[in-house]
Protein backbone atom coordinates (compact mmCIF):
# COMPACT_ATOMS: atom_id res chain seq x y z
CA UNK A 1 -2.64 91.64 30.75
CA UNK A 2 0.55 89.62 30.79
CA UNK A 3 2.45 91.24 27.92
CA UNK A 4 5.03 88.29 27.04
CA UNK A 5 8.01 89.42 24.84
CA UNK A 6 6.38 87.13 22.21
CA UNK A 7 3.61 84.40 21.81
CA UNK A 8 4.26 80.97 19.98
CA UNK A 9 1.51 79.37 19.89
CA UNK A 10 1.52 75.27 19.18
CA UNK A 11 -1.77 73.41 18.06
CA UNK A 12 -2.50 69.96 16.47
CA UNK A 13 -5.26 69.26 13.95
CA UNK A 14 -8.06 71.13 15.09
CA UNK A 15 -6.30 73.65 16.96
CA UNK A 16 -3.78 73.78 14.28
CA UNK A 17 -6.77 75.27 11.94
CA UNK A 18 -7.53 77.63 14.82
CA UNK A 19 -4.18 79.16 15.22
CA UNK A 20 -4.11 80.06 11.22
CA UNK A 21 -7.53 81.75 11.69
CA UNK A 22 -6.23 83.66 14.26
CA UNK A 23 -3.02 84.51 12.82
CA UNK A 24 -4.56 86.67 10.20
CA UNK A 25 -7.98 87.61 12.20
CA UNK A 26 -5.78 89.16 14.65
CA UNK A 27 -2.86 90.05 12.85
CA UNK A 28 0.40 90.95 15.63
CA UNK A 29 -0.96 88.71 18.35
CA UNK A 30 0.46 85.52 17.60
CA UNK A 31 4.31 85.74 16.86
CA UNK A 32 5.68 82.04 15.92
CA UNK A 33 2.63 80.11 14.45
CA UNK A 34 3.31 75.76 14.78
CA UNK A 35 0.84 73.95 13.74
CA UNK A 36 0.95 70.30 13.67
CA UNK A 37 -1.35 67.79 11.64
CA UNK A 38 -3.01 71.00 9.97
CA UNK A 39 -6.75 70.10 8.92
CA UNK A 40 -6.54 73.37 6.91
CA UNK A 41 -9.82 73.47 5.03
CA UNK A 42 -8.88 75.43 2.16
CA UNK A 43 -12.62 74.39 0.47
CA UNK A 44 -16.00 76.60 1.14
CA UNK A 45 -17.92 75.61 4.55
CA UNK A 46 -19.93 77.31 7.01
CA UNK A 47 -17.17 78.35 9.27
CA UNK A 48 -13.75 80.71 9.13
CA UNK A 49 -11.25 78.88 7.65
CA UNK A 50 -6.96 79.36 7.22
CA UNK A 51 -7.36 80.44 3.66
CA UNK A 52 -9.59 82.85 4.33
CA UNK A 53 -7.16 84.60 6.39
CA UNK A 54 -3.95 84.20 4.36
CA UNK A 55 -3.79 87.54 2.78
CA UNK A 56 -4.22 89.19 6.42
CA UNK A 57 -1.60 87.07 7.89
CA UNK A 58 1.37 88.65 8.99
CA UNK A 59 4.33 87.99 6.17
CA UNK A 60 7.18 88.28 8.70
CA UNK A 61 5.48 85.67 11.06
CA UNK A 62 7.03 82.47 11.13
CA UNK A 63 4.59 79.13 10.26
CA UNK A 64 5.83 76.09 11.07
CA UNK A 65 3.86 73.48 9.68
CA UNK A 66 4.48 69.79 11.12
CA UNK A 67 2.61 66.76 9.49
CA UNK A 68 3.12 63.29 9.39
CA UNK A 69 3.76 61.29 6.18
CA UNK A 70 0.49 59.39 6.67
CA UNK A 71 -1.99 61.58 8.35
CA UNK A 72 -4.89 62.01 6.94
CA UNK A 73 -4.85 65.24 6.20
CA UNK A 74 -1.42 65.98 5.02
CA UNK A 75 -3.23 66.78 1.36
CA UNK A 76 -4.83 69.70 2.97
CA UNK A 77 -1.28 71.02 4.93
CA UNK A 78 0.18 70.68 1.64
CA UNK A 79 -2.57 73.02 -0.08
CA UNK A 80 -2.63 75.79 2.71
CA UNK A 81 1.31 75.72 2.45
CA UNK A 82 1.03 76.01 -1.24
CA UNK A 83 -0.86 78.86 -0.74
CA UNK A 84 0.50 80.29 1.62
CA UNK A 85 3.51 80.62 -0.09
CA UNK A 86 1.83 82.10 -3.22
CA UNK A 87 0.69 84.51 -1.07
CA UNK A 88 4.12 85.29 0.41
CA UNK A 89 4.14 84.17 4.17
CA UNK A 90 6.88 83.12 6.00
CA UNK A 91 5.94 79.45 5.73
CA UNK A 92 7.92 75.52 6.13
CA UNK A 93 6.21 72.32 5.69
CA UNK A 94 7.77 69.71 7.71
CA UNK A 95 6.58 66.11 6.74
CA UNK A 96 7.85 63.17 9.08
CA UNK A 97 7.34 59.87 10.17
CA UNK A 98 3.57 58.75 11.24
CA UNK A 99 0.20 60.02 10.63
CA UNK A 100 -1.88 62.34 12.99
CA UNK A 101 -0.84 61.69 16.17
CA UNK A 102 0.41 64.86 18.57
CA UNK A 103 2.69 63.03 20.73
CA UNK A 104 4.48 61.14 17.79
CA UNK A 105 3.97 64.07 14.78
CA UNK A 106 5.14 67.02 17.72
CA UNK A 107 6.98 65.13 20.25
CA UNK A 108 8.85 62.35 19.08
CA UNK A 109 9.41 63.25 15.36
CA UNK A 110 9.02 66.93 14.94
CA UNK A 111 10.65 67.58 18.86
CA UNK A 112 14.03 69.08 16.80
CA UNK A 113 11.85 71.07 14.64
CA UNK A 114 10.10 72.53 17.49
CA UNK A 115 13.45 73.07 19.08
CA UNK A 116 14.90 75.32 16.33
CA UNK A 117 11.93 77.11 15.82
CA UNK A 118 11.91 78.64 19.15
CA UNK A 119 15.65 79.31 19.09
């Protein structure tokens, strides 16, 4: 309906997870993918989850991945960009101060991140 010149699309955590579904569910849609404090199941569970969507992600599309160095689930941003990688996407794994909090991990560390990514 709108038709933007592009999409970013910014989540944290959960939402994080959602927008690497969707990146390779809907392959095109989403053009700048930042996703902050991933909890990026990588293991088997009843749900759609980022790796199973890796190999239909676009390769151009830029993933931004922000986490901080004592959020919980850091170990699992770590494996998706591992993978993710592997797999050849256009992937960076930020890691800064904090754990998994949006304003601090987004906004007050990764805020220059964010900044160049949209450049």
């Amino acid at each position: 309906f709108y038709q933007p010149e592009q999409l970013i699309a910014i989540g944290m955590s959960g939402g994080a997870q959602d927008i690497s579904v969707m990146s390779g569910k809907v392959p095109g849609l989403i053009d700048v993918a930042i996703l902050g404090g991933c909890d990026c199941m990588m293991e088997k569970r009843g749900f759609w989850l980022p790796k199973d969507f890796i190999k239909t992600t676009p390769p151009e599309m830029p993933i931004i991945m922000i986490s901080g160095e004592k959020d919980d689930y850091l170990e699992r941003a770590k494996n998706y960009h591992a993978t993710a990688k592997r797999e050849g996407l256009n992937v960076e794994l930020h890691i800064v101060k904090g754990g998994h909090d949006a304003r601090k991990t987004l906004i007050a560390y990764g805020k220059d991140i964010i900044k160049e990514a949209l450049q």
